[in-house]
PDB file of N, CA and C in Angstrom:
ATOM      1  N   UNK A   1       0.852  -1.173   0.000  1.00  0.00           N
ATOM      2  CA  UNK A   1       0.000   0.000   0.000  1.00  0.00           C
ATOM      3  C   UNK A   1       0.897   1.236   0.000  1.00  0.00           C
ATOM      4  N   UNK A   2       0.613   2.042  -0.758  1.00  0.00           N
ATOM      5  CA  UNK A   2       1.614   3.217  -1.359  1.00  0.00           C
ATOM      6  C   UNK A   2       0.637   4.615  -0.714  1.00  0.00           C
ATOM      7  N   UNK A   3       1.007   5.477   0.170  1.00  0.00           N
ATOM      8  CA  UNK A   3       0.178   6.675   0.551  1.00  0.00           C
ATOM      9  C   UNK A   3       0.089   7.456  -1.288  1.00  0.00           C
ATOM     10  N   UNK A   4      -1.273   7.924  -1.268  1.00  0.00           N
ATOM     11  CA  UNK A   4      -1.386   9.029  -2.821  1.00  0.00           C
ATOM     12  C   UNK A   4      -1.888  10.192  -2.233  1.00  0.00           C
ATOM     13  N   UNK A   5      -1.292  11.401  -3.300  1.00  0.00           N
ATOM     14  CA  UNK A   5      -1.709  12.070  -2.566  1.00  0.00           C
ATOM     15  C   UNK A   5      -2.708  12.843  -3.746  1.00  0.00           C
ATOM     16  N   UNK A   6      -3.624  13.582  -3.129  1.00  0.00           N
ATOM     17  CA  UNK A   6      -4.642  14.577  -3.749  1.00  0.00           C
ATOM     18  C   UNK A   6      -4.763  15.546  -4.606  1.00  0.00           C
ATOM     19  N   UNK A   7      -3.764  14.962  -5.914  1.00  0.00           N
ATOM     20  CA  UNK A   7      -3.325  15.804  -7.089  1.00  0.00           C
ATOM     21  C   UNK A   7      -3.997  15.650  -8.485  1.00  0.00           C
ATOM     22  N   UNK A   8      -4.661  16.430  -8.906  1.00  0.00           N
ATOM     23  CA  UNK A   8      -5.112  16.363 -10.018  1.00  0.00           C
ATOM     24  C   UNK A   8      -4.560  16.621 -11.103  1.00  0.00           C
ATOM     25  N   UNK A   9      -4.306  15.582 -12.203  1.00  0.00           N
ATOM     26  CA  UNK A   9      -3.028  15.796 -13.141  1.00  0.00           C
ATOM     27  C   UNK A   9      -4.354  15.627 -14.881  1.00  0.00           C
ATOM     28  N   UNK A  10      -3.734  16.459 -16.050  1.00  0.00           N
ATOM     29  CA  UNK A  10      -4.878  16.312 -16.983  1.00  0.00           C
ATOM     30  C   UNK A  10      -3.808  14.731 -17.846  1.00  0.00           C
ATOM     31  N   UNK A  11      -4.354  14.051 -17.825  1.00  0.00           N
ATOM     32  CA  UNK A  11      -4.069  12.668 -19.049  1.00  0.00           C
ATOM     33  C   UNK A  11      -4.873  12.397 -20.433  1.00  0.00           C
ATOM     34  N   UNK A  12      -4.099  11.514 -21.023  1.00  0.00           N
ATOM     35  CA  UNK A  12      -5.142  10.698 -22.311  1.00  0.00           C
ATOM     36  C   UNK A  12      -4.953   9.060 -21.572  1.00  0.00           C
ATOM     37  N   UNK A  13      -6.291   8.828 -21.337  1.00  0.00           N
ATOM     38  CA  UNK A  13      -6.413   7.033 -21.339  1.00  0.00           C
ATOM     39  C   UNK A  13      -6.591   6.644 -22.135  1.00  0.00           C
ATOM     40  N   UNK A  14      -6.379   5.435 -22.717  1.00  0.00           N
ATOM     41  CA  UNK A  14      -7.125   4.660 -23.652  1.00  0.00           C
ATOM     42  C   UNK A  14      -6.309   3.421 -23.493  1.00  0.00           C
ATOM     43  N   UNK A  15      -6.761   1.877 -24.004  1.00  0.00           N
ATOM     44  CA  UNK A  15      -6.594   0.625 -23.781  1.00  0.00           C
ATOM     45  C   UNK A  15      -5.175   0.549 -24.225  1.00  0.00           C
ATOM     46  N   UNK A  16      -4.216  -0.196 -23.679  1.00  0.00           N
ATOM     47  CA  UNK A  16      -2.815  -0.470 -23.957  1.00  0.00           C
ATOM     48  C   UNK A  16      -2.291  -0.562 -25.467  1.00  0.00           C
ATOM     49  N   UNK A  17      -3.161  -1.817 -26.107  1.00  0.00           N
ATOM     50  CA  UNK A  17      -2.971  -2.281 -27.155  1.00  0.00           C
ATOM     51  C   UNK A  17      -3.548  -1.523 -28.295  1.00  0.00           C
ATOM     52  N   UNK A  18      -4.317  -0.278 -28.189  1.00  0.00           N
ATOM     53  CA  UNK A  18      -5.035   0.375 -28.734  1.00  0.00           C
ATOM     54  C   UNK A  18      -3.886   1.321 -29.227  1.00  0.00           C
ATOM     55  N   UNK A  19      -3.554   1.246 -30.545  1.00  0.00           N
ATOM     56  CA  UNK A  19      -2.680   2.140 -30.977  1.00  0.00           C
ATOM     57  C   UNK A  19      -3.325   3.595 -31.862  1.00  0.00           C
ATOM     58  N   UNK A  20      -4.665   3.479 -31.994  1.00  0.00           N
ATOM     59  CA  UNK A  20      -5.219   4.863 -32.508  1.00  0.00           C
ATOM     60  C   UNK A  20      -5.866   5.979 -31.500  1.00  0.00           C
ATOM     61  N   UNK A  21      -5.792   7.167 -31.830  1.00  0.00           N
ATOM     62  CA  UNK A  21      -5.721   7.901 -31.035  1.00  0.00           C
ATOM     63  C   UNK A  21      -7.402   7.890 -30.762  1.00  0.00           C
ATOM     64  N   UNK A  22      -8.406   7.263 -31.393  1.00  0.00           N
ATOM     65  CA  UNK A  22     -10.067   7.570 -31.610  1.00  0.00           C
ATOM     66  C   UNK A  22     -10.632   6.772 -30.236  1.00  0.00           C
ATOM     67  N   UNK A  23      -9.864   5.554 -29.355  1.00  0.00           N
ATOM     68  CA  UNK A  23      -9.475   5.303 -28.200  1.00  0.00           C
ATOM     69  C   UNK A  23      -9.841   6.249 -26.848  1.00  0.00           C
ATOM     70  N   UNK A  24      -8.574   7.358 -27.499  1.00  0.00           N
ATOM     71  CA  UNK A  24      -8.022   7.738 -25.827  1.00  0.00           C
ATOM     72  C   UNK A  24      -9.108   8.922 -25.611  1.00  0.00           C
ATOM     73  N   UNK A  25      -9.223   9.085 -24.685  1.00  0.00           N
ATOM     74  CA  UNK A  25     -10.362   9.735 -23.761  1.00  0.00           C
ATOM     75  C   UNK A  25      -9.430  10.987 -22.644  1.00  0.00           C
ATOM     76  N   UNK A  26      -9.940  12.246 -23.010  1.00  0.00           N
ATOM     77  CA  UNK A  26      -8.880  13.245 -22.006  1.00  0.00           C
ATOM     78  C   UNK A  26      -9.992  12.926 -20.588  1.00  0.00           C
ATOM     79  N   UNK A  27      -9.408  12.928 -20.030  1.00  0.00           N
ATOM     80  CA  UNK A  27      -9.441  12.874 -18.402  1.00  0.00           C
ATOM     81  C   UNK A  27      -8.496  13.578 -17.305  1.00  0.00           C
ATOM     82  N   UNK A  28      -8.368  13.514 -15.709  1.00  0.00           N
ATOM     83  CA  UNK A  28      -8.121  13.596 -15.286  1.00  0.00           C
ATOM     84  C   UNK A  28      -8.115  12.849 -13.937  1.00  0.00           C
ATOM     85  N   UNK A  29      -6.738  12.994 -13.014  1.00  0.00           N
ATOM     86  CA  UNK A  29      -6.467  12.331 -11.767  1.00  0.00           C
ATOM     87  C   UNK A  29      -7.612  12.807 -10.718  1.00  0.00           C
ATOM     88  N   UNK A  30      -7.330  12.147  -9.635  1.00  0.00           N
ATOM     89  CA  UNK A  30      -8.254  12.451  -8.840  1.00  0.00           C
ATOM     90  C   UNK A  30      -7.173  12.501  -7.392  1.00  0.00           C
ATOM     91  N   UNK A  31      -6.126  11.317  -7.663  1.00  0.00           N
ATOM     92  CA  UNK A  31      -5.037  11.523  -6.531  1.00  0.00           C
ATOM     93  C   UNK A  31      -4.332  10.369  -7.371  1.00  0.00           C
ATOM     94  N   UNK A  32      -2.589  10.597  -6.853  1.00  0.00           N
ATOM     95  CA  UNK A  32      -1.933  10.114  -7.508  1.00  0.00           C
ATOM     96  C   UNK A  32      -0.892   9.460  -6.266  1.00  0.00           C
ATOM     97  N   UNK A  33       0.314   8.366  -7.022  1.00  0.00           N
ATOM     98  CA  UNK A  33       1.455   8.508  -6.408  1.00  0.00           C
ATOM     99  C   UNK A  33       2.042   7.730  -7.220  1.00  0.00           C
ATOM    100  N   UNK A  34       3.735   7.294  -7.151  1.00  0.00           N
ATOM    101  CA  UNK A  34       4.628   6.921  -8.068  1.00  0.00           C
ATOM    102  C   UNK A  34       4.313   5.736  -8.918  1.00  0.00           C
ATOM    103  N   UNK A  35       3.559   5.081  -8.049  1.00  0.00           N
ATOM    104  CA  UNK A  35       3.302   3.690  -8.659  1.00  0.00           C
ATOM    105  C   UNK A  35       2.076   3.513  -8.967  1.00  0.00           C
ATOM    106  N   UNK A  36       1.043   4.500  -8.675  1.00  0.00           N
ATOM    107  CA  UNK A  36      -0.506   4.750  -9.370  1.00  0.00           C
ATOM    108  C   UNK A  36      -1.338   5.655  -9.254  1.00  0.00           C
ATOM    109  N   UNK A  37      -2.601   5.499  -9.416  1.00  0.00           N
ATOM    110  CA  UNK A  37      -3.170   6.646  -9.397  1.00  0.00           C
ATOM    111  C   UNK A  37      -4.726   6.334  -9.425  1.00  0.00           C
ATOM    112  N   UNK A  38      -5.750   7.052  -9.260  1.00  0.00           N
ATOM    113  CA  UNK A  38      -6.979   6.843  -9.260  1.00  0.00           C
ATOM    114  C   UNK A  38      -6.979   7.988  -9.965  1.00  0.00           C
ATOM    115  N   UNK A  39      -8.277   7.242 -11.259  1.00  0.00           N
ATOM    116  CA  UNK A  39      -8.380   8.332 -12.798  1.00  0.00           C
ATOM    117  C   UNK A  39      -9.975   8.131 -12.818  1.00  0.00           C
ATOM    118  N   UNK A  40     -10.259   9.725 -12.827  1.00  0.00           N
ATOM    119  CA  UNK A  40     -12.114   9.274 -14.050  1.00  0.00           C
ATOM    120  C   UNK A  40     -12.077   8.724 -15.194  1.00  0.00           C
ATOM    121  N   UNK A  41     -12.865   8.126 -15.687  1.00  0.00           N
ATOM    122  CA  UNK A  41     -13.479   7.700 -17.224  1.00  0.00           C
ATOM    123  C   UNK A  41     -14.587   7.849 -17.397  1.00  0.00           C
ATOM    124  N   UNK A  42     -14.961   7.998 -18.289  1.00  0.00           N
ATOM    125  CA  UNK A  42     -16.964   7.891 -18.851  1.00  0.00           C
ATOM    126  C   UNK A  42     -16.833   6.472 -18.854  1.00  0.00           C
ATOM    127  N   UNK A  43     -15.974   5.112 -18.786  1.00  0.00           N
ATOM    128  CA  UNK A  43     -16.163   3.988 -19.444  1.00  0.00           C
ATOM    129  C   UNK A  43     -15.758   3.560 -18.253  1.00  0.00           C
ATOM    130  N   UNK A  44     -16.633   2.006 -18.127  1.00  0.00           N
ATOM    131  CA  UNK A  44     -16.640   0.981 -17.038  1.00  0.00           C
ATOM    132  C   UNK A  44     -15.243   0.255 -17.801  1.00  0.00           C
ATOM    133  N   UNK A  45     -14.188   0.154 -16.636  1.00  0.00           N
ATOM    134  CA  UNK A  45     -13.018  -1.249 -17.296  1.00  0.00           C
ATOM    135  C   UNK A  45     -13.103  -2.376 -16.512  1.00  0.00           C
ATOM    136  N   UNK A  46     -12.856  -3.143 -17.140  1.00  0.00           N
ATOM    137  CA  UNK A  46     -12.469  -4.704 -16.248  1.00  0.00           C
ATOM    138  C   UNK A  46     -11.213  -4.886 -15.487  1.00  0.00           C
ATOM    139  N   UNK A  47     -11.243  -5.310 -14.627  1.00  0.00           N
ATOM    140  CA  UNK A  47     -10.251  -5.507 -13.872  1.00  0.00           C
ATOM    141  C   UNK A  47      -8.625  -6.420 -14.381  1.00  0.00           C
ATOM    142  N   UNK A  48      -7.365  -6.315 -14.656  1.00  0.00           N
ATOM    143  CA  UNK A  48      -6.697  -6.402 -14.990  1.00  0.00           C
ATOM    144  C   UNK A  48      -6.474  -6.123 -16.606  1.00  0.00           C
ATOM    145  N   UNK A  49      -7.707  -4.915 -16.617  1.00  0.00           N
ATOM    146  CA  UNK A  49      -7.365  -4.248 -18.175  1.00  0.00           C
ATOM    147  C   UNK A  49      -6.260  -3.951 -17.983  1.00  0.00           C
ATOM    148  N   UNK A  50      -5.459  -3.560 -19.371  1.00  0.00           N
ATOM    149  CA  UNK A  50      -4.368  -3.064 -19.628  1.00  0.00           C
ATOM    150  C   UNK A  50      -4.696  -1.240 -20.604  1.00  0.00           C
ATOM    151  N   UNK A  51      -4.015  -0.604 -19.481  1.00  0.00           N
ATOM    152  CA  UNK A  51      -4.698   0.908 -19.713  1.00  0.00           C
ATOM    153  C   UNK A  51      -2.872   1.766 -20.185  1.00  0.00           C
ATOM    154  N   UNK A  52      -3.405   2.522 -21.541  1.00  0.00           N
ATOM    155  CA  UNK A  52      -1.962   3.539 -21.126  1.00  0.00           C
ATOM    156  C   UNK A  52      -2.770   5.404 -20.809  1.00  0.00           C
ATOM    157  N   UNK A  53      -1.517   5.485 -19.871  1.00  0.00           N
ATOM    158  CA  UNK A  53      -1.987   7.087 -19.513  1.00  0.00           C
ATOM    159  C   UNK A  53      -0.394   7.663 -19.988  1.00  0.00           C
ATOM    160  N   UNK A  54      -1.261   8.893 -20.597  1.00  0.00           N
ATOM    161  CA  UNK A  54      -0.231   9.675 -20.900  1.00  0.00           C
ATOM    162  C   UNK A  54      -0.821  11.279 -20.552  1.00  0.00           C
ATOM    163  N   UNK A  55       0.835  11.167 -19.187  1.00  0.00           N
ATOM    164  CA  UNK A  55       0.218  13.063 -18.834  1.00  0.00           C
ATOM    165  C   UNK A  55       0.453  13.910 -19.855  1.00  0.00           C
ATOM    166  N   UNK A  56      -0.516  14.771 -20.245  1.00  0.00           N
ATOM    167  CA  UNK A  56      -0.633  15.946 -21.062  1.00  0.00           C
ATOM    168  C   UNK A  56       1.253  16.206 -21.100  1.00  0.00           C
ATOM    169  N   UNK A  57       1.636  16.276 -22.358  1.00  0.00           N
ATOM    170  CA  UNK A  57       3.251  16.931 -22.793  1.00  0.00           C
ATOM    171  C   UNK A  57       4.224  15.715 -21.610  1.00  0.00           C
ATOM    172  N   UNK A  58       3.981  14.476 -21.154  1.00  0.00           N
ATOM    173  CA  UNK A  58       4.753  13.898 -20.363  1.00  0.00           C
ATOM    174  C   UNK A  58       4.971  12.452 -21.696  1.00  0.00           C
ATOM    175  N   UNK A  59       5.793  11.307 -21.136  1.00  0.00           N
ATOM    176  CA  UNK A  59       6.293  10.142 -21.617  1.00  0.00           C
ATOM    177  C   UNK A  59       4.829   9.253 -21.157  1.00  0.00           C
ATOM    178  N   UNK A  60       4.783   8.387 -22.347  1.00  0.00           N
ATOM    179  CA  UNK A  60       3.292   7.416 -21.859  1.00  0.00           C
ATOM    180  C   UNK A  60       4.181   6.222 -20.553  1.00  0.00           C
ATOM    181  N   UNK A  61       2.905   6.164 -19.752  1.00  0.00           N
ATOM    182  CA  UNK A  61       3.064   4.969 -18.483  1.00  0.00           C
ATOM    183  C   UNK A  61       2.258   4.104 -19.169  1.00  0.00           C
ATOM    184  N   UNK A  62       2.408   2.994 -18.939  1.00  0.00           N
ATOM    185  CA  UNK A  62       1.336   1.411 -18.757  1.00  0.00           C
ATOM    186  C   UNK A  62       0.815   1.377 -17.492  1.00  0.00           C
ATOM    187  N   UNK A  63      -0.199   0.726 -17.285  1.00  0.00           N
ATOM    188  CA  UNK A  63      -0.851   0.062 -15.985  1.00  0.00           C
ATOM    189  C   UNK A  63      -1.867  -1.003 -15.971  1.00  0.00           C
ATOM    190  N   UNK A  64      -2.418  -1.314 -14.760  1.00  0.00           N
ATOM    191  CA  UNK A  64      -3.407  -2.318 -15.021  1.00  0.00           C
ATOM    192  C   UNK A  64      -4.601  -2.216 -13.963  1.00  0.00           C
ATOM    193  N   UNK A  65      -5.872  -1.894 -14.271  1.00  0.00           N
ATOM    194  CA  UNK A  65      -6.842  -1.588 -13.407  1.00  0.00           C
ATOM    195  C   UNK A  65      -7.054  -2.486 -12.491  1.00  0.00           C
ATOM    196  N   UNK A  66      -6.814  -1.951 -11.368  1.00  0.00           N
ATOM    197  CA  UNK A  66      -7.121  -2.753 -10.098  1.00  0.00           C
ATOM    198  C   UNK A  66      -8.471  -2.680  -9.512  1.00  0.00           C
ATOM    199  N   UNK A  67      -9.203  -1.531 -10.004  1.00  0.00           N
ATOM    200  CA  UNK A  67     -10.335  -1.864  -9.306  1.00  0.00           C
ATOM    201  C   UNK A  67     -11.551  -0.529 -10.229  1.00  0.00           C
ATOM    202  N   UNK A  68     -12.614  -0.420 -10.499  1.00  0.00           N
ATOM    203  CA  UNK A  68     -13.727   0.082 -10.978  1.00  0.00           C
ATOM    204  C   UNK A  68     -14.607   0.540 -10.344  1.00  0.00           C
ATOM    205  N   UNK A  69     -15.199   1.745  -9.961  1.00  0.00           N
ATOM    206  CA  UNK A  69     -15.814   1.724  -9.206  1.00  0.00           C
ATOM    207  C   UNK A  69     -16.725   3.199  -9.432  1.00  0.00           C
ATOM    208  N   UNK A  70     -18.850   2.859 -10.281  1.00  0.00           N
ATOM    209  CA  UNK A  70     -18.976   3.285 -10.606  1.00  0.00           C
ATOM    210  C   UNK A  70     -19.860   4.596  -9.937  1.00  0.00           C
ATOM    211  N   UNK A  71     -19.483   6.192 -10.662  1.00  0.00           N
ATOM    212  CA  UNK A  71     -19.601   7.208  -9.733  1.00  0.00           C
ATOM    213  C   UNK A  71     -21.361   7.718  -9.700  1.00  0.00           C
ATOM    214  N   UNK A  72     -21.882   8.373  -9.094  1.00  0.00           N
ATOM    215  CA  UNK A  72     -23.132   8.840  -9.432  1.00  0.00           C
ATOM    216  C   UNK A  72     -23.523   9.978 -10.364  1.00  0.00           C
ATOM    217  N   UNK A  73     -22.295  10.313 -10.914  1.00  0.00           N
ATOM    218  CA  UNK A  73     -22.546  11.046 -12.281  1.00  0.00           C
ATOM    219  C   UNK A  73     -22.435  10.787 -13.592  1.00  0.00           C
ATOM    220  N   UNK A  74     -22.777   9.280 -13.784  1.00  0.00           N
ATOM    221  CA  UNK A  74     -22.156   8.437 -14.548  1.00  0.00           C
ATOM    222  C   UNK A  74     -21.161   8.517 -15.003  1.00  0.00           C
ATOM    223  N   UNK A  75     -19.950   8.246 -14.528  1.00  0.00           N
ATOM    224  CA  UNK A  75     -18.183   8.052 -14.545  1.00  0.00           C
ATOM    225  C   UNK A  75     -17.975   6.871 -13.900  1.00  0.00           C
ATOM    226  N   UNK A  76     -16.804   7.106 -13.671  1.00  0.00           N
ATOM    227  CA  UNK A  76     -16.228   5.911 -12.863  1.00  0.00           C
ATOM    228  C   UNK A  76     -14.711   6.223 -12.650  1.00  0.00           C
ATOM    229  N   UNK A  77     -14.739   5.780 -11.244  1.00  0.00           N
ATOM    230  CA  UNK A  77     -13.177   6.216 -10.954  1.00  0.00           C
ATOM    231  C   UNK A  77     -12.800   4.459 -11.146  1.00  0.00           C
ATOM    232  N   UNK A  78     -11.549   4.697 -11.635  1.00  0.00           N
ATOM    233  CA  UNK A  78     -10.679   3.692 -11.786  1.00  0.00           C
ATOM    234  C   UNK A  78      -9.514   3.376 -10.974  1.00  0.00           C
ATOM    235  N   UNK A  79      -8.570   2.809 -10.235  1.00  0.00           N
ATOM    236  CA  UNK A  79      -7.635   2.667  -9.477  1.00  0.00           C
ATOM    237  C   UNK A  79      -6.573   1.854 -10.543  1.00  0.00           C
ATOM    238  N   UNK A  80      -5.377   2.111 -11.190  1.00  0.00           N
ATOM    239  CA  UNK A  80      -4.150   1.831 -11.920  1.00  0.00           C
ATOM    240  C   UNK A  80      -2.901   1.588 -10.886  1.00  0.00           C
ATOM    241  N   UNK A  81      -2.432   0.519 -11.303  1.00  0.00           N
ATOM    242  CA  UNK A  81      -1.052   0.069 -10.403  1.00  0.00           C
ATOM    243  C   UNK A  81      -0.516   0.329 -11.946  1.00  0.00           C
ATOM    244  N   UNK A  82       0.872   1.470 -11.540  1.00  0.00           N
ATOM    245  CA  UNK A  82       1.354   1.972 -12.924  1.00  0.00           C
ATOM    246  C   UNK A  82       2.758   0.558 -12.975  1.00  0.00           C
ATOM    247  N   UNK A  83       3.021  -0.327 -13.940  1.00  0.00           N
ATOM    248  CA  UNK A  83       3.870  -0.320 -14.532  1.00  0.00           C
ATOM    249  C   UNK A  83       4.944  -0.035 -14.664  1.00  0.00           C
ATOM    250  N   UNK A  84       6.296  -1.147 -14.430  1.00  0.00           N
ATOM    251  CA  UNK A  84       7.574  -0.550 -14.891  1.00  0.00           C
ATOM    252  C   UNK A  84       8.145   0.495 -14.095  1.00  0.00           C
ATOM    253  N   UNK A  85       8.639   1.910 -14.332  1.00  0.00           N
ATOM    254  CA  UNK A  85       9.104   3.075 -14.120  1.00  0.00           C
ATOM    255  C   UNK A  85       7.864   3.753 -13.195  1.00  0.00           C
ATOM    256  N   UNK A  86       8.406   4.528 -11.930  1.00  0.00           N
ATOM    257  CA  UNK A  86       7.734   5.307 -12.010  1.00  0.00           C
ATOM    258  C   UNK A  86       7.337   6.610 -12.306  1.00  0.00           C
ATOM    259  N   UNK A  87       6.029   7.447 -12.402  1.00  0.00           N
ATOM    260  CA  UNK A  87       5.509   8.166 -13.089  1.00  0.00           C
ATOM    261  C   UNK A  87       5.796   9.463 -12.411  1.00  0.00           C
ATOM    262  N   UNK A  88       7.115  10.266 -13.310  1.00  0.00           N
ATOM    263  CA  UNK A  88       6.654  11.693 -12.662  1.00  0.00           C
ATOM    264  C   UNK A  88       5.747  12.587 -13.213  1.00  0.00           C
ATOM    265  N   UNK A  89       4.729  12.761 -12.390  1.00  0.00           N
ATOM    266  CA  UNK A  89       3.417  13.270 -12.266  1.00  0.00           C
ATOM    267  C   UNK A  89       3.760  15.001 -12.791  1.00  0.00           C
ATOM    268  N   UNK A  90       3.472  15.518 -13.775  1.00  0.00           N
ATOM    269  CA  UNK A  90       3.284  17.055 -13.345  1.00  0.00           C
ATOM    270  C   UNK A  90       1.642  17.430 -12.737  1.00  0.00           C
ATOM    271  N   UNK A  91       1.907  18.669 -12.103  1.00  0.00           N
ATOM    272  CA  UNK A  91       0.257  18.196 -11.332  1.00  0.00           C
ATOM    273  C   UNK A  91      -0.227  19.853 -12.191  1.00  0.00           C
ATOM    274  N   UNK A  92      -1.493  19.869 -12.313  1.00  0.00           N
ATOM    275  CA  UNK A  92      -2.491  20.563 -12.397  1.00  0.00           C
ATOM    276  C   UNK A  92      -3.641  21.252 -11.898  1.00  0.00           C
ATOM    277  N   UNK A  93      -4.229  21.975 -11.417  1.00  0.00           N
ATOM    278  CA  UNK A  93      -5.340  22.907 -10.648  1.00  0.00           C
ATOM    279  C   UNK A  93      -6.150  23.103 -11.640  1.00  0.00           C
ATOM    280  N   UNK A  94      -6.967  22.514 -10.810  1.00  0.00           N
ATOM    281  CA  UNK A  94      -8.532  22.098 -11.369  1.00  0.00           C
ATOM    282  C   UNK A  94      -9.443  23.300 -11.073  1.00  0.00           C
ATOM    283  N   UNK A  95      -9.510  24.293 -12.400  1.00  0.00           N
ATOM    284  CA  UNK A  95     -10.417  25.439 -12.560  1.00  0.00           C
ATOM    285  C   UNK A  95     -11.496  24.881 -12.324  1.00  0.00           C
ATOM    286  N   UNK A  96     -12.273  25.928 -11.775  1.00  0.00           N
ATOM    287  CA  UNK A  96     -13.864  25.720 -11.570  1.00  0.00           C
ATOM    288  C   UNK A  96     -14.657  24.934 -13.403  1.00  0.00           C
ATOM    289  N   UNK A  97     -15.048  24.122 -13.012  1.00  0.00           N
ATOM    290  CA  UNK A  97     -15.577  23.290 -14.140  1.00  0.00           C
ATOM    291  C   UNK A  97     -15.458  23.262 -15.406  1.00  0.00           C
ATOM    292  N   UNK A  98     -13.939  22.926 -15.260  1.00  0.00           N
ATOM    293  CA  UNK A  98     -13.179  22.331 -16.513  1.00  0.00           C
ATOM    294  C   UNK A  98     -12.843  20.866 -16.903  1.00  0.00           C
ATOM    295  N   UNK A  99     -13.265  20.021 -16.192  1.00  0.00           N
ATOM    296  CA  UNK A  99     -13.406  18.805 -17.067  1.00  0.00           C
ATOM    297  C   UNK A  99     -14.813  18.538 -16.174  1.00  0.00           C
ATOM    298  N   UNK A 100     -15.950  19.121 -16.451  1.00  0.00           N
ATOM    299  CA  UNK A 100     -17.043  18.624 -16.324  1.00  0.00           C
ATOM    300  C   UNK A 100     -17.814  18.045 -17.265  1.00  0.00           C
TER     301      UNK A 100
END
């Protein structure tokens, strides 16, 4: 168990193996740390999907959804154990309702 902390970072998700960009979905963190992160999606994933995030102007990470869990605004936060290297995060401030 890795402490995360409460940083909102802007990404592109979309499925690992998915090499077109019609896939990835802009989103954002919700809290992060080196080795993962909890992300929104509009889309329900399965558990040991294979997800890549790439922070806005950063190097793409791999990961694999550990857990789904769906929100009451129809979203869903996702929980990612990142893969390999870990992820330096640049973080972002979340203007009043900009990824709403």
């Amino acid at each position: 168990m890795e402490r995360r902390l409460p940083i909102i970072v802007a990404i592109r998700l979309a499925p690992a193996q998915d090499a077109a960009a019609d896939g990835e979905e802009k989103t954002y963190t919700d809290n992060i740390s080196a080795h993962g992160a909890r992300i929104f999606s509009k889309q329900a994933w399965q558990l040991d999907d294979l997800v890549r995030i790439t922070p806005l102007n950063r190097d793409v990470a791999c990961g694999k959804v550990v857990y789904c869990q769906r929100l009451p605004d129809n979203r869903y936060g996702i929980g990612v154990k990142i893969q390999g290297s870990p992820v330096a995060w640049s973080t972002l401030h979340k203007p009043n309702g900009l990824f709403k």
